[in-house]
C-alpha atoms as a PDB file:
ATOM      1  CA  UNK A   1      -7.722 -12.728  13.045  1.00  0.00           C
ATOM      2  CA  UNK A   2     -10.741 -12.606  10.813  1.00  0.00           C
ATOM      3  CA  UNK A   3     -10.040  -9.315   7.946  1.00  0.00           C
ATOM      4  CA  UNK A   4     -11.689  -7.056   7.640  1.00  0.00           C
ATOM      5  CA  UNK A   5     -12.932  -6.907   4.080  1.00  0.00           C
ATOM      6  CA  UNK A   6     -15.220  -4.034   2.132  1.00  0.00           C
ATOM      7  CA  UNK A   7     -18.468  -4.631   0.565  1.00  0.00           C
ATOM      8  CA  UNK A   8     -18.380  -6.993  -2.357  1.00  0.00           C
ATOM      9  CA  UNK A   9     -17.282  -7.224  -5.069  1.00  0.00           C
ATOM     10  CA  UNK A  10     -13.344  -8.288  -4.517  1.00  0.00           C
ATOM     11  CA  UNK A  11     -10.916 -10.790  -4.989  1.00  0.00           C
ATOM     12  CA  UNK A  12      -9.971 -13.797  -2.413  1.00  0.00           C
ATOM     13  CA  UNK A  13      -6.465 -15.926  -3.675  1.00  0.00           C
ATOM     14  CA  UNK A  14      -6.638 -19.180  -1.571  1.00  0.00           C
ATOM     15  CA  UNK A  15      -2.852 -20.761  -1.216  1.00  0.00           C
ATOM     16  CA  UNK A  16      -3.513 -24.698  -0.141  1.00  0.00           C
ATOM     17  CA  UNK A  17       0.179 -25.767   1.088  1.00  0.00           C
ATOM     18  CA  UNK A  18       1.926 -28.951   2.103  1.00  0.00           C
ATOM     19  CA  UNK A  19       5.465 -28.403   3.814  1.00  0.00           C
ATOM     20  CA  UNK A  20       8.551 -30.051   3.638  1.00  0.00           C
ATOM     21  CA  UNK A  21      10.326 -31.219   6.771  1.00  0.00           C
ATOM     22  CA  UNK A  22      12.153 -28.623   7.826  1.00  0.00           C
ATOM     23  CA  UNK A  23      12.536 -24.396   7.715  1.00  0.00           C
ATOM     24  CA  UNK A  24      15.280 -23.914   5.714  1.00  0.00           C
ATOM     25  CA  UNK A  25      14.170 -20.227   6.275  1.00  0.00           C
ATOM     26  CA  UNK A  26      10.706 -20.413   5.208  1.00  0.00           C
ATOM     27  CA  UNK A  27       9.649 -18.461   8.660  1.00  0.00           C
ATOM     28  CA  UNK A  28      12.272 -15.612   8.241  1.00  0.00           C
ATOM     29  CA  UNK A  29      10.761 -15.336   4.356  1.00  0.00           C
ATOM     30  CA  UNK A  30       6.931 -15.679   5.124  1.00  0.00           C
ATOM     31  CA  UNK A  31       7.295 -13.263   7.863  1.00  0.00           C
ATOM     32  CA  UNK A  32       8.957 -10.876   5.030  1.00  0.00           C
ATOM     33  CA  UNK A  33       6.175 -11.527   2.452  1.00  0.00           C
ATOM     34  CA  UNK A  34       3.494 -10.396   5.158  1.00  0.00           C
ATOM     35  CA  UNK A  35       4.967  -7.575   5.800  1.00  0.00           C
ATOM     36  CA  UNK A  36       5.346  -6.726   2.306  1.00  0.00           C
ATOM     37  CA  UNK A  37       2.171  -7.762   1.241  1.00  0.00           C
ATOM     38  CA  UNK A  38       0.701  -5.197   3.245  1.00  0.00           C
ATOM     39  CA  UNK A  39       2.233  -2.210   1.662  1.00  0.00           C
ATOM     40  CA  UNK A  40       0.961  -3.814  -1.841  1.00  0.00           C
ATOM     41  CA  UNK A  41      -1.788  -1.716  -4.080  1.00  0.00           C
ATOM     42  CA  UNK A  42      -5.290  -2.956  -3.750  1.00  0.00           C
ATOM     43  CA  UNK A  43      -4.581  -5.748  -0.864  1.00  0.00           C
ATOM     44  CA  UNK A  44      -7.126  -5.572   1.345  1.00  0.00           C
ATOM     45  CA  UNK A  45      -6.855  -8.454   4.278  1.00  0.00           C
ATOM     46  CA  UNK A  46      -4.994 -11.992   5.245  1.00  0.00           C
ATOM     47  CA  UNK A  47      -5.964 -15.405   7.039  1.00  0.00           C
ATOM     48  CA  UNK A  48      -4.071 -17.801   7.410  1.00  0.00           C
ATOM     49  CA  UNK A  49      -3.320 -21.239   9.322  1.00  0.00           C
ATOM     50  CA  UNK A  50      -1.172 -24.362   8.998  1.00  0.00           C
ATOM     51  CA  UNK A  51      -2.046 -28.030  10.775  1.00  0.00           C
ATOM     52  CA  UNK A  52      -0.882 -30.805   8.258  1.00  0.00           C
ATOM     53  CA  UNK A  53      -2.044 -28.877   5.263  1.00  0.00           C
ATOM     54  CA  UNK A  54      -1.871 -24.966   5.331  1.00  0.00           C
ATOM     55  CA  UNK A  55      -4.304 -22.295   4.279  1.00  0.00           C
ATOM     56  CA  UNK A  56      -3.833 -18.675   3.321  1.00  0.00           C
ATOM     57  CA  UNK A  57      -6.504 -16.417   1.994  1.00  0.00           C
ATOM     58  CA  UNK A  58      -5.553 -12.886   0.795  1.00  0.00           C
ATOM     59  CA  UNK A  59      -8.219 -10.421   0.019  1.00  0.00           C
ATOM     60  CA  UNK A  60      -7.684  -8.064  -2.941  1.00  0.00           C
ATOM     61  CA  UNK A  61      -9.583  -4.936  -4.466  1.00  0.00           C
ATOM     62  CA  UNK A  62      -9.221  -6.266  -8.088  1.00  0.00           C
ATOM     63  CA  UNK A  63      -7.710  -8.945 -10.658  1.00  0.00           C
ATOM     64  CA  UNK A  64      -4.898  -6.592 -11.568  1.00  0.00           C
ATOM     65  CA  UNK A  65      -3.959  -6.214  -7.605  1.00  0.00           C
ATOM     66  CA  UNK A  66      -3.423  -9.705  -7.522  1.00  0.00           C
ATOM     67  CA  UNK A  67      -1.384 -10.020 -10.722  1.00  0.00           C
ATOM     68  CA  UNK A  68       1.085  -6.962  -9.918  1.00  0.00           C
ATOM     69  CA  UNK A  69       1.445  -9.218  -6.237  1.00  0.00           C
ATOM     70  CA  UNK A  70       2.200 -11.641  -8.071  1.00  0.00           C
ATOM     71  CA  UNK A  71       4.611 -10.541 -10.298  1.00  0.00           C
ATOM     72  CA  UNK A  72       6.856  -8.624  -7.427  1.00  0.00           C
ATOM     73  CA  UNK A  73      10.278  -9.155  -7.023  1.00  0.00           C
ATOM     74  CA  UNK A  74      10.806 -10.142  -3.523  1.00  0.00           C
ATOM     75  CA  UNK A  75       7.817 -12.935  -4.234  1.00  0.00           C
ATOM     76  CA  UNK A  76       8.918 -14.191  -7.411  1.00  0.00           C
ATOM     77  CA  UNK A  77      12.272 -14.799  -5.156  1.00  0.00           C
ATOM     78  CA  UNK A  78      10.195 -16.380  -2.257  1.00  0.00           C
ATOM     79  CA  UNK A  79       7.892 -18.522  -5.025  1.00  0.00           C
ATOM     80  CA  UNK A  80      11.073 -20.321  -6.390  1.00  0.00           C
ATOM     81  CA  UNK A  81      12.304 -21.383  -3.063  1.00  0.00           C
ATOM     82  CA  UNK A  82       8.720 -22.274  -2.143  1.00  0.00           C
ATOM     83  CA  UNK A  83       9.429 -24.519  -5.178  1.00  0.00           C
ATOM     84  CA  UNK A  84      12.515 -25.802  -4.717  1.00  0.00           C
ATOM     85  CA  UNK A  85      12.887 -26.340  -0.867  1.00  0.00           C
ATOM     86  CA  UNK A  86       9.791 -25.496   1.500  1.00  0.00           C
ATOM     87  CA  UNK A  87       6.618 -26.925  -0.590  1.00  0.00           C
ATOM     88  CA  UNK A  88       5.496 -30.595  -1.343  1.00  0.00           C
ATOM     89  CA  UNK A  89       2.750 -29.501  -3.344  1.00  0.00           C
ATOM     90  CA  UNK A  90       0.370 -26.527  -3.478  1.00  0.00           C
ATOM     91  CA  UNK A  91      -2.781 -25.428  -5.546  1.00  0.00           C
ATOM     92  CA  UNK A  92      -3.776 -21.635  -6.043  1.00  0.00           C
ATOM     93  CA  UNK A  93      -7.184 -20.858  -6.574  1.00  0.00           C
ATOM     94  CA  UNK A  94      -8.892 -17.325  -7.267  1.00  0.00           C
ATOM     95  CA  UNK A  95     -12.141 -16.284  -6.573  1.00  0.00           C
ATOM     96  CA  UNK A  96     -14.605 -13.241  -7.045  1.00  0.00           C
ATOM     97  CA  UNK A  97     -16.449 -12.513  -3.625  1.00  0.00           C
ATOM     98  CA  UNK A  98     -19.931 -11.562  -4.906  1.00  0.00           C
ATOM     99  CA  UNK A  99     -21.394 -11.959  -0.920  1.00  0.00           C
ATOM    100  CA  UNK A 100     -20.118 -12.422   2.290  1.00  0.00           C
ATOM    101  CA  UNK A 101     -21.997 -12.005   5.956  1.00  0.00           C
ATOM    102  CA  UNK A 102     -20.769 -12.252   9.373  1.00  0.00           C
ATOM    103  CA  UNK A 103     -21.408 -13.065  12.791  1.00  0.00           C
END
């Protein structure tokens, strides 16, 4: 599902991902941070999909949205397994979204 995201500007934080073999419970947990994510201050949207590399792009109302996400318990618990057990390798990037159109 494409989000539905407000007039710019906001905030996209692009997660680039390479899996390990195996879940080791990585579904259970990224089920857990969606639905948590949701209920977080100034998050406005989420895409995501996974071939050999994987993608997610959350949508956020402002720079200090994305840092208090960051910085929540139940994440900073799911980032150091995402270290230690599900994640080859991964890059973050964040971007301001000065224009977007649609079709």
């Amino acid at each position: 599902m494409i989000s539905k995201t407000p007039v710019p500007p906001y905030y996209a934080v692009i997660f680039t991902s390479l899996r390990t073999d195996g879940d080791h419970g990585y579904d259970k947990t990224a089920n857990r941070m969606v639905e948590l994510v949701q209920k977080q201050k100034g998050f406005l949207g989420l895409e995501t999909a996974r071939s050999e590399i994987g993608i997610t792009v959350s949508y956020w109302k402002t720079l200090e949205a994305i840092q208090e996400w960051k910085n929540n318990l139940e994440h900073l618990t799911a980032q150091k397994s995402g270290k230690e057990k599900w994640y080859a390798a991964y890059k973050i990037r964040i971007c301001k979204v000065e224009r977007d159109y649609e079709f």
